[in-house]
Structures are given as structure tokens and as C-alpha cells.
Protein backbone atom coordinates (compact mmCIF):
# COMPACT_ATOMS: atom_id res chain seq x y z
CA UNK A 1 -82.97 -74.22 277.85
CA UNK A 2 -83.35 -71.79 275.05
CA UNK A 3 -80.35 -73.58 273.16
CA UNK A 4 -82.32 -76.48 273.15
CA UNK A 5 -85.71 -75.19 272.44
CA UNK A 6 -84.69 -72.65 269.29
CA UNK A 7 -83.49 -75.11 266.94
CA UNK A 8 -86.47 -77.36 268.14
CA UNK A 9 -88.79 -74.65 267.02
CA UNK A 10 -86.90 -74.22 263.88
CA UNK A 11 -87.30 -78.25 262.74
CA UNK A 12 -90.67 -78.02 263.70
CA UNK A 13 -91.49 -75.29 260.96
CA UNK A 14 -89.09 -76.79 258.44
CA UNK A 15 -90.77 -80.26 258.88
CA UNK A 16 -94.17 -78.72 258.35
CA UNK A 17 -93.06 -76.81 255.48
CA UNK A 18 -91.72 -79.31 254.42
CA UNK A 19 -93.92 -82.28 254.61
CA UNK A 20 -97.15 -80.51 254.23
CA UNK A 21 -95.85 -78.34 251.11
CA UNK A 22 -92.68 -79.74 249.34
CA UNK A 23 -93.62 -83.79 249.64
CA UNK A 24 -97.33 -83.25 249.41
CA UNK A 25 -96.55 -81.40 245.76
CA UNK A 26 -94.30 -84.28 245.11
CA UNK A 27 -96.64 -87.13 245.62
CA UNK A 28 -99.24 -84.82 243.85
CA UNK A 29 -96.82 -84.80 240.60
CA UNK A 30 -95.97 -88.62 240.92
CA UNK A 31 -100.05 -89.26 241.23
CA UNK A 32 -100.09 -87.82 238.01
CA UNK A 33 -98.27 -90.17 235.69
CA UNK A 34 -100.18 -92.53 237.34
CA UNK A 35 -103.67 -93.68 235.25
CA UNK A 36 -106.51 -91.48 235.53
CA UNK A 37 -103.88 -89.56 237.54
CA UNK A 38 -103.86 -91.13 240.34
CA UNK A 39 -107.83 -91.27 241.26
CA UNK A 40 -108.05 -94.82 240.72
CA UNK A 41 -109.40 -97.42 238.22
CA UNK A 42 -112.74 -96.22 236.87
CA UNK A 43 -115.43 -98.24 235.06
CA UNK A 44 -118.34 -96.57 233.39
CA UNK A 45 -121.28 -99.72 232.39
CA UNK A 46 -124.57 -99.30 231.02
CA UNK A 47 -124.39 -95.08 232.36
CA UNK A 48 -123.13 -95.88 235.72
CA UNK A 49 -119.76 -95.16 236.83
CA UNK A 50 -118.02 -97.92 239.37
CA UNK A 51 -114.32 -98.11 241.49
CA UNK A 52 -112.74 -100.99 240.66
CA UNK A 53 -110.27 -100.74 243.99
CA UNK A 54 -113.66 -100.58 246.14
CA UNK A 55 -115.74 -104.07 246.37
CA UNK A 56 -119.14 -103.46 245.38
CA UNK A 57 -122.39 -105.20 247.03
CA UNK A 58 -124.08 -107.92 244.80
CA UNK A 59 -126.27 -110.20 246.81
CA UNK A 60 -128.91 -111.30 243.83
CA UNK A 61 -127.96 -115.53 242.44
CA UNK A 62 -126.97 -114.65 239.14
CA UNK A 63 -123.69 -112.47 240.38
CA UNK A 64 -120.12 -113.58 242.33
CA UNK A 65 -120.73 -112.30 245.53
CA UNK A 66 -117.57 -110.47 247.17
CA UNK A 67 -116.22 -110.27 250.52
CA UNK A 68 -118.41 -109.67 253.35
CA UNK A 69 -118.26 -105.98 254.41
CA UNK A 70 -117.68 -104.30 258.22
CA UNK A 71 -118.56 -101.10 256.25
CA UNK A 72 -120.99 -101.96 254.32
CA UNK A 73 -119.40 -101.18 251.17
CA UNK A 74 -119.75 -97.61 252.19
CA UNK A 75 -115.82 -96.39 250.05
CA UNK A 76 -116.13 -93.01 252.54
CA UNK A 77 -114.09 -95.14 255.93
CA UNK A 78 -112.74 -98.07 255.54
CA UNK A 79 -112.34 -100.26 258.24
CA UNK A 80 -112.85 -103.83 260.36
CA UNK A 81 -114.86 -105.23 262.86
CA UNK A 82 -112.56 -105.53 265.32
CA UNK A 83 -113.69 -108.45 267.19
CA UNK A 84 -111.67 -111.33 268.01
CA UNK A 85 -111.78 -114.88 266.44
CA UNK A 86 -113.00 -116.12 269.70
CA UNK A 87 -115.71 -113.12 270.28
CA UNK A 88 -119.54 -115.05 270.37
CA UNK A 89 -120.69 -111.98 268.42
CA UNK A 90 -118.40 -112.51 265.22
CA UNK A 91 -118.46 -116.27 265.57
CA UNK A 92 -122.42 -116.09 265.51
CA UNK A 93 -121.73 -113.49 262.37
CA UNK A 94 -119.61 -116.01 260.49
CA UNK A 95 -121.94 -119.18 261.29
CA UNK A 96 -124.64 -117.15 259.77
CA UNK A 97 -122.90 -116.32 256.63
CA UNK A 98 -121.70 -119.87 256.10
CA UNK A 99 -125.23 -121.37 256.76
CA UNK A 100 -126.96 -118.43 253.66
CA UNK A 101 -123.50 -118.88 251.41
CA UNK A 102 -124.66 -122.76 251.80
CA UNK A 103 -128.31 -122.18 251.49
CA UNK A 104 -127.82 -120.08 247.85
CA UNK A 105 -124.76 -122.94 246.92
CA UNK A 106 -126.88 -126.36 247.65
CA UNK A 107 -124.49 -129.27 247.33
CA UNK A 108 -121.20 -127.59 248.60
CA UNK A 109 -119.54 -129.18 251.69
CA UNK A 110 -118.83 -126.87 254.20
CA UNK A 111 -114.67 -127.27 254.08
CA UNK A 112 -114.88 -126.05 250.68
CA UNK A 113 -116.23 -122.55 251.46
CA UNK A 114 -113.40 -120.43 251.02
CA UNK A 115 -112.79 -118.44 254.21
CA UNK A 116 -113.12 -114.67 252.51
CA UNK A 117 -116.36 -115.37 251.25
CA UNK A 118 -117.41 -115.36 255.13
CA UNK A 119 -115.17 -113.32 257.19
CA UNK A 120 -114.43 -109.50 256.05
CA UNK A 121 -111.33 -107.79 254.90
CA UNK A 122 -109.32 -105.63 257.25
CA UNK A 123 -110.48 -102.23 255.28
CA UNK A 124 -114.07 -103.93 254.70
CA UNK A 125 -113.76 -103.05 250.84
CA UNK A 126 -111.19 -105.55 249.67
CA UNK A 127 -112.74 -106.04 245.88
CA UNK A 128 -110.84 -109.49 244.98
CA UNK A 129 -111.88 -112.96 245.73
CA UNK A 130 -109.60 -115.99 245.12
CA UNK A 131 -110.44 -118.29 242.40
CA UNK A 132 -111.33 -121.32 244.89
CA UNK A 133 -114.01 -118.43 245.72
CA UNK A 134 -115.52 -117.66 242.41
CA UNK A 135 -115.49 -121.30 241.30
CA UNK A 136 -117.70 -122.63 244.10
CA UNK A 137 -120.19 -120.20 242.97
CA UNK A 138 -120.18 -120.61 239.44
CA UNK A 139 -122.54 -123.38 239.47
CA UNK A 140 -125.13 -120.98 241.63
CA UNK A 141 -124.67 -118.54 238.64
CA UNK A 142 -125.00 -120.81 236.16
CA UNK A 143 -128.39 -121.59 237.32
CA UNK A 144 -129.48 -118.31 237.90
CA UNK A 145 -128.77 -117.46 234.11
CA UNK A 146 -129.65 -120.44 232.46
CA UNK A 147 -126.17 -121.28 231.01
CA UNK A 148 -124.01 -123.87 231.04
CA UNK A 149 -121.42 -124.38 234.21
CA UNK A 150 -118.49 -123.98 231.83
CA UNK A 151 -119.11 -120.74 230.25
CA UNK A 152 -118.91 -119.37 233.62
CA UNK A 153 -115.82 -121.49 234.70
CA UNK A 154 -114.54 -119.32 231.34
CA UNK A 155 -115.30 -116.34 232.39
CA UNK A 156 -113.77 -116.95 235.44
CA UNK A 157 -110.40 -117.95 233.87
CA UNK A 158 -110.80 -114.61 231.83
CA UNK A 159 -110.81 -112.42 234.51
CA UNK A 160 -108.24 -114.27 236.74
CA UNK A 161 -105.27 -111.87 237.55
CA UNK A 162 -102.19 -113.24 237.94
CA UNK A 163 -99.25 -112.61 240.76
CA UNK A 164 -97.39 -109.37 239.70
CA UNK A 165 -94.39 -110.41 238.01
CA UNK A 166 -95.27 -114.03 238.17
CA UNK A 167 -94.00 -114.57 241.74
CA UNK A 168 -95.35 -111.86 243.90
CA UNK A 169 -98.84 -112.79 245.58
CA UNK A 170 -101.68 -114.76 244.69
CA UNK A 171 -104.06 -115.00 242.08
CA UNK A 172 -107.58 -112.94 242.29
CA UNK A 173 -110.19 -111.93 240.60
CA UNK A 174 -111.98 -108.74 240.75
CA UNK A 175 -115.77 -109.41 241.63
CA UNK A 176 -116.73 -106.18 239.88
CA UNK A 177 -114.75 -106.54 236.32
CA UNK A 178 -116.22 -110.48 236.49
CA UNK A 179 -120.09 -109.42 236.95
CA UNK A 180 -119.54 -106.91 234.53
CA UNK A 181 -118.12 -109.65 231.86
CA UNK A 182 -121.11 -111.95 233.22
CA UNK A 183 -123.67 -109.07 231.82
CA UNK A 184 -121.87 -109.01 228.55
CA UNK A 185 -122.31 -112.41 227.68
């Protein structure tokens, strides 16, 4: 027994020297070539200071809404609801989100609601819509600032990321960097 449990003993200490010293300092230094070494994207409009990787809450008509949020936007825990697709709770959730997303969009069939505009991301602070997403509103915004449907459809195209190296993912928009460019027109 004690040939077995010395060496265990011994890789236990080395792993924890090891993984909570050597490789935490490593990651550390690696964070810091990173931008704003490694703390994430940061925004700073009209003297407030935003995340761009967390989604933000904008509820008023003349913004893209985001996601809906199991968190609450709160960028301290992230996390889901954890109910089921067949759960009466979170179908009741989603029907009411599609019938106020329909109310504040007149005109818009139903099928064209794009589903992350009414179910929430798995961390609840996912800050990218899909296009299909932010076009379907743009008429709703376009109203709500008095401009014409296309110069949001443009602003929209503006702020459309593109799938890294052309193949990998989708494309997305950040709602936060595309109100922001909606203020500064």
C-alpha cells in the first residue's frame, strides 16, 4: 500500500503546482498579447463604458433588440434556463415573447421570427443576432426614428460580421456595436 500511495501523493502536489502555478502564469502571459490583454472588447460611448462579448438589454422601438436573457443580462453568472422544449413553463415563456416581438413588429408573419430573438442562449448573454434577426426589425426602427427603411438595412450590412476565415460559422451581428452605429447617425 505505501508503494502505491507515495508516488500518488507526489503527482498530486506536482499537478497542483503545476496547474495552479506554472499553466495559470502561462495563460496569464498568452492573455496578454491578446487586446486589452485579455479583458475583453471594451466600448466607451457618450461616458459610459460597455462589453462587447456580453449582450446588453435594449427593450425601447428605436433599438435591435438581442437575445432573450435566463440571466437577465446580469455578465456576473452566466447561464440557461434549463427547461425542456416540451416544459409548459418555457413553452408559455416563448409564446409570450413571440406574441410582444409581434405586437412591436406589426405586419411580420409568425414563420419569419427568427428563433433567437425568442428563446435564450445557453450562457444567457450571447451578444450576436443573425441578420434574418436584425432585418425583421429594421422596419420597427425605422419608425421609431423617423428614417427611411434602407438606411437601417445599411447599417445593418455595416455591422454584419462575417464567418472567420470565410468558411468557419455564420454571419452575426453584434446588437451592441449596431445600436451604437444607430445613435451615430
Amino acid at each position: 500500500m505505501k508503494t502505491h500511495i507515495i508516488p500518488a501523493i507526489r503527482l498530486t502536489l506536482f499537478c497542483a503546482v503545476f496547474f495552479c502555478g506554472f499553466y495559470t502564469l502561462a495563460i496569464l502571459g498568452i492573455a496578454q498579447l491578446a487586446p486589452n490583454n485579455g479583458k475583453g472588447e471594451v466600448i466607451t460611448a457618450n461616458g459610459k463604458t460597455y462589453h462587447v462579448n456580453v449582450a446588453q438589454n435594449f427593450t425601447e422601438d428605436k433599438y435591435f433588440w438581442p437575445r432573450p436573457s435566463a440571466v437577465d443580462y446580469n455578465g456576473d453568472g452566466s447561464g440557461g434556463s434549463n427547461k425542456g422544449t416540451s416544459n409548459p413553463d418555457y413553452l408559455a415563456e416563448v409564446q409570450a415573447r413571440i406574441d410582444t416581438f409581434m405586437l412591436k413588429n406589426p405586419g411580420i408573419d409568425r414563420s419569419a421570427i427568427a428563433s433567437e430573438m425568442v428563446t435564450a442562449s445557453g450562457s444567457g448573454l450571447d451578444p450576436h443576432i443573425s441578420v434574418a434577426a436584425a432585418k425583421i426589425q429594421a422596419k420597427r426602427i425605422a419608425t421609431a426614428r423617423n428614417l427611411p427603411e434602407e438606411k437601417i438595412l445599411a447599417v445593418i450590412t455595416a455591422n454584419t460580421e462575417k464567418p472567420l476565415l470565410g468558411l468557419l460559422g455564420t454571419e452575426k451581428i453584434n446588437v451592441l456595436k449596431l445600436n451604437l452605429a444607430l445613435n451615430n447617425l
